[in-house]
C-alpha atoms as a PDB file:
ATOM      1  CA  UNK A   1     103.460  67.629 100.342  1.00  0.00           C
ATOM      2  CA  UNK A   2     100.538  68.325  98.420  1.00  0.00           C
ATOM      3  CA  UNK A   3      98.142  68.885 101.458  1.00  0.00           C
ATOM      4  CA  UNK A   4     100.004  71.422 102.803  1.00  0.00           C
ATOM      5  CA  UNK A   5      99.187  74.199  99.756  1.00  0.00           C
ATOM      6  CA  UNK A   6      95.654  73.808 100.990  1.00  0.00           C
ATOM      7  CA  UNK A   7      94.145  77.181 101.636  1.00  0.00           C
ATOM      8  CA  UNK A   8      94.919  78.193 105.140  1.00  0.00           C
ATOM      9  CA  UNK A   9      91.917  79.652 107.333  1.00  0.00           C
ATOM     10  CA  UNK A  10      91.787  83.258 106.972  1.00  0.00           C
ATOM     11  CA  UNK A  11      91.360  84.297 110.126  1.00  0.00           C
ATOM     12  CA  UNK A  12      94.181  82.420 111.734  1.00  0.00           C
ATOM     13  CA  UNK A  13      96.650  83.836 108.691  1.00  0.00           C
ATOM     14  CA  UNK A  14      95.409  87.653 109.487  1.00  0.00           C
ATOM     15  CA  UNK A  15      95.771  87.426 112.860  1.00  0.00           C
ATOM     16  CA  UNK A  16      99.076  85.893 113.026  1.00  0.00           C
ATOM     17  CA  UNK A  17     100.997  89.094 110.487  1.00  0.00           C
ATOM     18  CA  UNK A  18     100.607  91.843 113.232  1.00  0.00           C
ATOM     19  CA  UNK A  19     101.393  89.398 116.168  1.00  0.00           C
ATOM     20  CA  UNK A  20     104.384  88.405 114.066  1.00  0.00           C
ATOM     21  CA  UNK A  21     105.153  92.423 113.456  1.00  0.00           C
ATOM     22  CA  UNK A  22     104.967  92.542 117.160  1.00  0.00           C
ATOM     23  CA  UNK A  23     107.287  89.732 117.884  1.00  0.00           C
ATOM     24  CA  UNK A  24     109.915  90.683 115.386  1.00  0.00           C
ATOM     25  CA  UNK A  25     110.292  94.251 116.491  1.00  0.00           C
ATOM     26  CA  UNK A  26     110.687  92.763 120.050  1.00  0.00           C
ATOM     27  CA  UNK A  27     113.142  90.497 119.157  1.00  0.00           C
ATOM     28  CA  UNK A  28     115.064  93.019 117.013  1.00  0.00           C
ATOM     29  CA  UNK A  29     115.591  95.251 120.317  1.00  0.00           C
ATOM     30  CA  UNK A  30     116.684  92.073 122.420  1.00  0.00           C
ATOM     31  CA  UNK A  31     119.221  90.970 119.885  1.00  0.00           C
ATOM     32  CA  UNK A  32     120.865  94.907 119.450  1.00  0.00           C
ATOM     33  CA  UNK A  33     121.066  94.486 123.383  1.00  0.00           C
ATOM     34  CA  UNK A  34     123.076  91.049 122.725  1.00  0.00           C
ATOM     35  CA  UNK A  35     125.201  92.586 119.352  1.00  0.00           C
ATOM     36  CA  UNK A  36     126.196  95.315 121.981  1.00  0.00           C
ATOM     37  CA  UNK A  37     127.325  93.216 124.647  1.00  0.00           C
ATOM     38  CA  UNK A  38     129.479  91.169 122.147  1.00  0.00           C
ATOM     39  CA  UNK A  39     131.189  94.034 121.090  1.00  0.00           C
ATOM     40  CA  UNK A  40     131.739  95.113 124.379  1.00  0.00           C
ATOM     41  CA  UNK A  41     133.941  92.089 125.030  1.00  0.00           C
ATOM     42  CA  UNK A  42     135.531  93.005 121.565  1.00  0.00           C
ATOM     43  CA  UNK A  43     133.680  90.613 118.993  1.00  0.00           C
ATOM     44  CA  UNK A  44     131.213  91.838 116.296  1.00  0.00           C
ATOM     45  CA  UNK A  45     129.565  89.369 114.742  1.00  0.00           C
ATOM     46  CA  UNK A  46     129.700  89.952 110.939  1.00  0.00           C
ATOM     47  CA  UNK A  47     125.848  91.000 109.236  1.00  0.00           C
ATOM     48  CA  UNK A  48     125.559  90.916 105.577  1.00  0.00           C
ATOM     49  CA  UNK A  49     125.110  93.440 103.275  1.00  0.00           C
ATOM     50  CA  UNK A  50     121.657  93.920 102.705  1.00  0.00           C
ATOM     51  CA  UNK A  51     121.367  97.570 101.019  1.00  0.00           C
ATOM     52  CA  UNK A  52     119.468  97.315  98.079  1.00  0.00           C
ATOM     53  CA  UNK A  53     120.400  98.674  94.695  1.00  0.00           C
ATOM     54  CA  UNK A  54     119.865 101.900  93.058  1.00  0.00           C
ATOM     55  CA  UNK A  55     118.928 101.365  89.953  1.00  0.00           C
ATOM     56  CA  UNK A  56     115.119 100.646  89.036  1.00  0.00           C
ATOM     57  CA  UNK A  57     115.480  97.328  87.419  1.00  0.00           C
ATOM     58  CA  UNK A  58     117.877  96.110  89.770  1.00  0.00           C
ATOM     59  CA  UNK A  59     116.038  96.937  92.389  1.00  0.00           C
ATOM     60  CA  UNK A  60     112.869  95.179  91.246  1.00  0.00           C
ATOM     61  CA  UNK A  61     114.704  92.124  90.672  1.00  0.00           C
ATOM     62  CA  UNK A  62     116.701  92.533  94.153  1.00  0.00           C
ATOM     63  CA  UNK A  63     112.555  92.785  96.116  1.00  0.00           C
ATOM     64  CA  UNK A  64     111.739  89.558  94.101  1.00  0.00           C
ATOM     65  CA  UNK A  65     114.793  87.436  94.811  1.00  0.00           C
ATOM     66  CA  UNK A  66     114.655  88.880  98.829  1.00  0.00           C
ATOM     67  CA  UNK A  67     110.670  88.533  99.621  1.00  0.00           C
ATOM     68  CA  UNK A  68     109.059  86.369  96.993  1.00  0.00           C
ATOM     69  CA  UNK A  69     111.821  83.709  96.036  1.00  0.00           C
ATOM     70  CA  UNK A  70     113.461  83.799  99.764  1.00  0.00           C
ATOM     71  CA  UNK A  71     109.767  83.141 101.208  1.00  0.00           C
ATOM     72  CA  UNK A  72     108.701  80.460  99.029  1.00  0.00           C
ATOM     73  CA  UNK A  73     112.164  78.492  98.590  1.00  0.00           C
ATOM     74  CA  UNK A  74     113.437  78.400 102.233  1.00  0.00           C
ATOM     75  CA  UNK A  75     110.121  77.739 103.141  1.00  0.00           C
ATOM     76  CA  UNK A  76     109.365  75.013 100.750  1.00  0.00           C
ATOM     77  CA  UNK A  77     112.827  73.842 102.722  1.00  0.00           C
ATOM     78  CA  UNK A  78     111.995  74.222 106.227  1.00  0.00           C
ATOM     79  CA  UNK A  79     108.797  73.880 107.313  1.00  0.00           C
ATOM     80  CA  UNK A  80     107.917  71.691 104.139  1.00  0.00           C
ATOM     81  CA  UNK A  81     110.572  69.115 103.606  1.00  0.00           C
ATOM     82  CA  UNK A  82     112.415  69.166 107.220  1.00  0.00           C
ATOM     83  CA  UNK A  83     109.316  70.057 109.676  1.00  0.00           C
ATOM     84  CA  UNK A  84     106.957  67.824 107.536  1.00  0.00           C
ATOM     85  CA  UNK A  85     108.967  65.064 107.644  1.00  0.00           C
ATOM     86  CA  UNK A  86     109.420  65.403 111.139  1.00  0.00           C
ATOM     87  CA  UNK A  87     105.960  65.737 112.649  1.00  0.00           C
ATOM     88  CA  UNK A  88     105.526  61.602 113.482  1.00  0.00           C
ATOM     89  CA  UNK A  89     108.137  62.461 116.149  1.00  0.00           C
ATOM     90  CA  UNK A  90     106.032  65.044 117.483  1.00  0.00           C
ATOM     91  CA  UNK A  91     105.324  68.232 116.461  1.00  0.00           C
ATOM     92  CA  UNK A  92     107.564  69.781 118.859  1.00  0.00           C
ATOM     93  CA  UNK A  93     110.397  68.280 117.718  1.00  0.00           C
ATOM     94  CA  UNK A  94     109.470  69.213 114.309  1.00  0.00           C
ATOM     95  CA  UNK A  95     108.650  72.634 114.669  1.00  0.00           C
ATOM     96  CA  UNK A  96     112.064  72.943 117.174  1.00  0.00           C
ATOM     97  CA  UNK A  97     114.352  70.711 114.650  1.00  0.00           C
ATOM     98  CA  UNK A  98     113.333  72.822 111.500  1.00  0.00           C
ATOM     99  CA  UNK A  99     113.843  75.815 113.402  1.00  0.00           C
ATOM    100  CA  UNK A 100     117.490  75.117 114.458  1.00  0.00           C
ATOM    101  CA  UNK A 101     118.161  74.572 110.731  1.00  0.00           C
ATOM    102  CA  UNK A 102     116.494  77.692 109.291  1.00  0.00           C
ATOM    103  CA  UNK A 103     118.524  79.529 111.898  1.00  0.00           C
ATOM    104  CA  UNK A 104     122.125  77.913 111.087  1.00  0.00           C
ATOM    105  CA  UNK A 105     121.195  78.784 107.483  1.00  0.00           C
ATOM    106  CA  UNK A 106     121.449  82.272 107.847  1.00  0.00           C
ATOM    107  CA  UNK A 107     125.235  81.189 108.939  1.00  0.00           C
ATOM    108  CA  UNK A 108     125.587  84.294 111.155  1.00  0.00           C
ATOM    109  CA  UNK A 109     124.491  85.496 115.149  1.00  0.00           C
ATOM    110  CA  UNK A 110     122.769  87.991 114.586  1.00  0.00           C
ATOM    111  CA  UNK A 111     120.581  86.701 111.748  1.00  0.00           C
ATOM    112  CA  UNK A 112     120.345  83.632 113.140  1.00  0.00           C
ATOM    113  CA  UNK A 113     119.122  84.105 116.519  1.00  0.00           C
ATOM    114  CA  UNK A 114     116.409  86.594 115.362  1.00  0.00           C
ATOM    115  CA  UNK A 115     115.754  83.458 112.510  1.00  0.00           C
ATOM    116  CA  UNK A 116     115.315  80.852 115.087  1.00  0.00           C
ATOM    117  CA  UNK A 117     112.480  83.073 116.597  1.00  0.00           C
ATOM    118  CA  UNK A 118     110.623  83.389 113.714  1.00  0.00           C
ATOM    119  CA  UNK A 119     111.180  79.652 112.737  1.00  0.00           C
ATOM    120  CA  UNK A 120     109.428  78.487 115.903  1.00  0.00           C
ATOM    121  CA  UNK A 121     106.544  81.347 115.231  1.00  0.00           C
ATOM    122  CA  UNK A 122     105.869  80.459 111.711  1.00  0.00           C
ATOM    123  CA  UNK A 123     106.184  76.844 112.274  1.00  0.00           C
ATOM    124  CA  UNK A 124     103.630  77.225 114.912  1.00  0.00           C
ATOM    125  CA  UNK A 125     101.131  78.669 112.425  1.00  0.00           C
ATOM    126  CA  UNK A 126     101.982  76.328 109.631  1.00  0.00           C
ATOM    127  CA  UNK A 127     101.323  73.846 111.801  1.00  0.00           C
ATOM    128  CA  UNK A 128      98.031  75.626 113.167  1.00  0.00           C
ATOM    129  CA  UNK A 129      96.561  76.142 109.981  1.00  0.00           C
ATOM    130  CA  UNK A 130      97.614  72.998 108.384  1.00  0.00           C
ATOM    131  CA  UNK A 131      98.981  74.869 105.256  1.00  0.00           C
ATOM    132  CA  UNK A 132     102.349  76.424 104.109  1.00  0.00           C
ATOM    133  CA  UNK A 133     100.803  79.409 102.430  1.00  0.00           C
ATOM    134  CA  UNK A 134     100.575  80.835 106.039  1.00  0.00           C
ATOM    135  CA  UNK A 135     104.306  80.539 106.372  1.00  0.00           C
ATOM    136  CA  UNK A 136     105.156  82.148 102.702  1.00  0.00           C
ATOM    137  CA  UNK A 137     102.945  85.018 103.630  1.00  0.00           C
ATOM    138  CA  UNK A 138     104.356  85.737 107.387  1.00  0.00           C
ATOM    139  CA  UNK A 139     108.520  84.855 105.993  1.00  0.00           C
ATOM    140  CA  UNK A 140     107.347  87.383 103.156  1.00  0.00           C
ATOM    141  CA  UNK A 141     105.939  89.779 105.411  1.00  0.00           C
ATOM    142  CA  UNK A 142     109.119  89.635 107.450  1.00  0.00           C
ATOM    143  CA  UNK A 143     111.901  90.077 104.136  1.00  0.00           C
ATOM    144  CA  UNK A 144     109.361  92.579 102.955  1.00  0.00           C
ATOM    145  CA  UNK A 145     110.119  94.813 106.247  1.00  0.00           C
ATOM    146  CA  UNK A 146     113.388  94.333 105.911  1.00  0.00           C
ATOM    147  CA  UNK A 147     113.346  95.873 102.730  1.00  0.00           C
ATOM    148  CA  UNK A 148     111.151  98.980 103.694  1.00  0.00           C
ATOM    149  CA  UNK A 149     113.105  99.551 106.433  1.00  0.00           C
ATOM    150  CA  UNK A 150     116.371  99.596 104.833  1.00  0.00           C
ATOM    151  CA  UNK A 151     114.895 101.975 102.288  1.00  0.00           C
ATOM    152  CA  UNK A 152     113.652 104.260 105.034  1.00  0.00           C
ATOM    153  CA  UNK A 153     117.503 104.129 106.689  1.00  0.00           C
ATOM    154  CA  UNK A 154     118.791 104.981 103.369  1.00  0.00           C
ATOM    155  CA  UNK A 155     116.562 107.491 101.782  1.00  0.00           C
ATOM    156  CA  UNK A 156     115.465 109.679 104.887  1.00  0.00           C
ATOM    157  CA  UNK A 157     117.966 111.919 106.777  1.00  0.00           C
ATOM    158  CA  UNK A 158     118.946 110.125 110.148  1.00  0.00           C
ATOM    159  CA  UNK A 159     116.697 111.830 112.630  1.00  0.00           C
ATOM    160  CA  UNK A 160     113.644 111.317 110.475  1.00  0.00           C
ATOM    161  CA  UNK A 161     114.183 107.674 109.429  1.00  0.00           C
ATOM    162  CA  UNK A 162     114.790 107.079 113.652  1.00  0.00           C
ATOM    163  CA  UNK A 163     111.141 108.671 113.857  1.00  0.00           C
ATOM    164  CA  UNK A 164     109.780 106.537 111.343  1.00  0.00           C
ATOM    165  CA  UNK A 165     111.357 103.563 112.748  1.00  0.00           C
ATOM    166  CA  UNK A 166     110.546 103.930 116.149  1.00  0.00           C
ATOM    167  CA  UNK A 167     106.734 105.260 114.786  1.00  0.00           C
ATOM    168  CA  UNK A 168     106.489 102.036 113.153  1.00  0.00           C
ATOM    169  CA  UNK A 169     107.743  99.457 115.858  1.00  0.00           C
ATOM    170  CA  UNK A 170     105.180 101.599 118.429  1.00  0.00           C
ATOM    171  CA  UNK A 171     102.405 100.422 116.330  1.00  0.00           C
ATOM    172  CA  UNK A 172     103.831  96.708 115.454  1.00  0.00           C
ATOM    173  CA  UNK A 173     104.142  96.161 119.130  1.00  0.00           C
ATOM    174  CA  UNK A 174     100.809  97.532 119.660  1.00  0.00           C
ATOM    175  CA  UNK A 175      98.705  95.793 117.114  1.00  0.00           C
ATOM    176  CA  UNK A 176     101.084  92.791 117.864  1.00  0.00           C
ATOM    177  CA  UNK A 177      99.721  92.823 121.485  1.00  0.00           C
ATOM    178  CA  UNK A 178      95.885  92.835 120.561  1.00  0.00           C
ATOM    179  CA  UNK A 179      96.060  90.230 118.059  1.00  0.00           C
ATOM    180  CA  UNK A 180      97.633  88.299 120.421  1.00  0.00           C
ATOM    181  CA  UNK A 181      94.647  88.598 123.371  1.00  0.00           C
ATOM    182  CA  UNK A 182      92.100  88.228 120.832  1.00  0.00           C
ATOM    183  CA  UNK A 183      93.781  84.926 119.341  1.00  0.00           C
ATOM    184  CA  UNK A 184      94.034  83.654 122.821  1.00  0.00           C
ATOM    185  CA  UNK A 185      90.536  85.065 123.510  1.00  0.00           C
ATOM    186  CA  UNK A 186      89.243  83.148 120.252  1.00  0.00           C
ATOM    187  CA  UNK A 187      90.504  80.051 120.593  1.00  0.00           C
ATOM    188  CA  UNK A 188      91.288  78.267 123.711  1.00  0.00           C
ATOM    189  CA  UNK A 189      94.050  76.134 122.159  1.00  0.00           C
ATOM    190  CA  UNK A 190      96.072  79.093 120.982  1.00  0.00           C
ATOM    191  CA  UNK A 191      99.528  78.094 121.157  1.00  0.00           C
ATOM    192  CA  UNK A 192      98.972  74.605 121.931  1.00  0.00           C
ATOM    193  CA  UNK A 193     100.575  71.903 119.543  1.00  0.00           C
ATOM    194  CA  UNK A 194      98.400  69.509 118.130  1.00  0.00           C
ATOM    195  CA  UNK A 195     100.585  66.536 118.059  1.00  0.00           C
ATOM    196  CA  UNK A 196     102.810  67.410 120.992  1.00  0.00           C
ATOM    197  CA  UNK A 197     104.353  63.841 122.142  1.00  0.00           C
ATOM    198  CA  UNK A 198     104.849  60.751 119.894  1.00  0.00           C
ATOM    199  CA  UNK A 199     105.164  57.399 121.471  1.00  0.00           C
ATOM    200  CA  UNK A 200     109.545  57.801 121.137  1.00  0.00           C
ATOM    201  CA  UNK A 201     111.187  59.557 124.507  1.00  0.00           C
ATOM    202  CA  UNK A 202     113.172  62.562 123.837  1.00  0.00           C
ATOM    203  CA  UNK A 203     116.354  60.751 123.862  1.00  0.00           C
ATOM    204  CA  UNK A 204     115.164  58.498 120.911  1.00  0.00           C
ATOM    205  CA  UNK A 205     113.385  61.637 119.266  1.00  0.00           C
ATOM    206  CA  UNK A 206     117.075  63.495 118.847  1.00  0.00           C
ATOM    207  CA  UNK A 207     119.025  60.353 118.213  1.00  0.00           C
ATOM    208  CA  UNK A 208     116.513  59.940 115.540  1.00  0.00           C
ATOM    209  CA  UNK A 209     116.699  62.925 114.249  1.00  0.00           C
ATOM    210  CA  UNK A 210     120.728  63.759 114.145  1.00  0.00           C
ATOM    211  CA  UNK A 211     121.577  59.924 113.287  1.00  0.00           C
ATOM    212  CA  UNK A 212     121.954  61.006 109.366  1.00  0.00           C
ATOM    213  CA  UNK A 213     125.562  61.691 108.072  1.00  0.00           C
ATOM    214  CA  UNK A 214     124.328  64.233 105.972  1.00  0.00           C
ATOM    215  CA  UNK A 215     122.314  66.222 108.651  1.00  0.00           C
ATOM    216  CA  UNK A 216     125.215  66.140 110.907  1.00  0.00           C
ATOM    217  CA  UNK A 217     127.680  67.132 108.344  1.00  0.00           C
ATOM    218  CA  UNK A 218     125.226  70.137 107.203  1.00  0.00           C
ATOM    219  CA  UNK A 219     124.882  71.176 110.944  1.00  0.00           C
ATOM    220  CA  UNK A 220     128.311  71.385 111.716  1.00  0.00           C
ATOM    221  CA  UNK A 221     129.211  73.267 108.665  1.00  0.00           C
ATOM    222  CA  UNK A 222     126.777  76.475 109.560  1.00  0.00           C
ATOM    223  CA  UNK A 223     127.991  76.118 112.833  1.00  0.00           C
ATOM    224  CA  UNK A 224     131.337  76.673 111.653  1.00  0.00           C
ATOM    225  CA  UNK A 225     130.006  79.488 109.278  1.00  0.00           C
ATOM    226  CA  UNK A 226     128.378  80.882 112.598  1.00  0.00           C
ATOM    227  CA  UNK A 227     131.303  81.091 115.100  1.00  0.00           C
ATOM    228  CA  UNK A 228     133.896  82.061 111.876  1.00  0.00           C
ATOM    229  CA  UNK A 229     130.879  84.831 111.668  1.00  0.00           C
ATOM    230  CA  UNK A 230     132.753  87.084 114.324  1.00  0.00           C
ATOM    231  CA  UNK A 231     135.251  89.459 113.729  1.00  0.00           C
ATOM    232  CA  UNK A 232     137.781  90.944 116.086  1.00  0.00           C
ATOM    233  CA  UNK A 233     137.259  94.505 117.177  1.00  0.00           C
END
């Protein structure tokens, strides 16, 4: 696993953050749309408790543990160990695979859909640049929102943290959009998989892949976490 702590190529990496700002802002809006229509049948599907501490030191330690640690460890996990290992079955049932998993992780709906999203993106670009430094910088960039924005919902009155917010996703969506056109401008096999297709059909890929005991225990435990995840309203 060596190989893939190989410097990534810079301009990939910088191009990829504000399409990934883009992306998640996007798919933060689609997944209220789907929280809402749960609870309009009367589930709510539980989200945990991410509001950071108050005190300074705990605080510091709480932005470590939630961008640093999170972004190297789970992807160290994911698109290391389980995508990695995966890739001589095709990288699309690597990349697809290790996203399912990262997703079930998060052992809730809400978290988990919007984690399956960025799964496939930053397996894409670990895969594009050939180095998982590209994926600890976009899964940091990602917890490291998460923080700022919960600070902004927390320290702000209401109607000026809903400015900020929406101020912010405006320009995420925006920048999002032209790093997209000049990445597909760029480079003509933007968003193309290197090794799409091994010699295995697709039946043989996912037998393959789910014949282990332990992956299929692991699997159907976070899908248990996922669906106990509701609550009734």
């Amino acid at each position: 696993l060596s190989v893939l702590f190989k410097a990534p190529k810079a301009s990939v990496s910088i191009l990829s953050i504000p399409m990934l700002l883009g992306l998640l802002t996007v798919s933060t809006i689609v997944i209220n749309i789907i929280y809402q229509i749960f609870s309009l049948i009367g589930l709510e599907p539980k989200i945990p408790d991410f509001t950071p501490p108050t005190q300074q030191s705990a605080f510091i330690i709480y932005s470590l543990l939630m961008t640093v640690c999170a972004a190297f460890f789970e992807e160290f996990f994911c698109r290391g160990l389980i995508m990695h290992s995966l890739r001589k079955y095709g990288d699309s049932v690597a990349l697809v695979v290790s996203s399912v998993v990262f997703a079930l992780m998060h052992q809730n709906l809400v978290q988990g859909l919007n984690a399956f999203v960025l799964g496939l993106f930053i397996g894409y670009f670990v895969l594009r640049t050939g180095s998982l430094w590209t994926g600890i910088i976009l899964h940091f960039t990602n917890n490291a929102l998460s923080v700022v924005l919960t600070l902004i919902s927390t320290n702000f009155p209401q109607e000026q943290a809903i400015i900020i917010s929406l101020g912010l996703n405006f320009l995420f969506i925006l920048f999002g959009i032209l790093a997209f056109v000049v990445f597909k401008v760029w480079d003509k096999n933007a968003f193309k998989l290197i090794n799409r297709e091994s010699t295995l059909g697709v039946s043989m890929k996912i037998r393959i892949c789910f014949s282990s005991v332990g992956m299929l225990v692991t699997i159907a435990y976070l899908l248990f976490k996922v669906i106990t995840s509701f609550q009734i309203l």
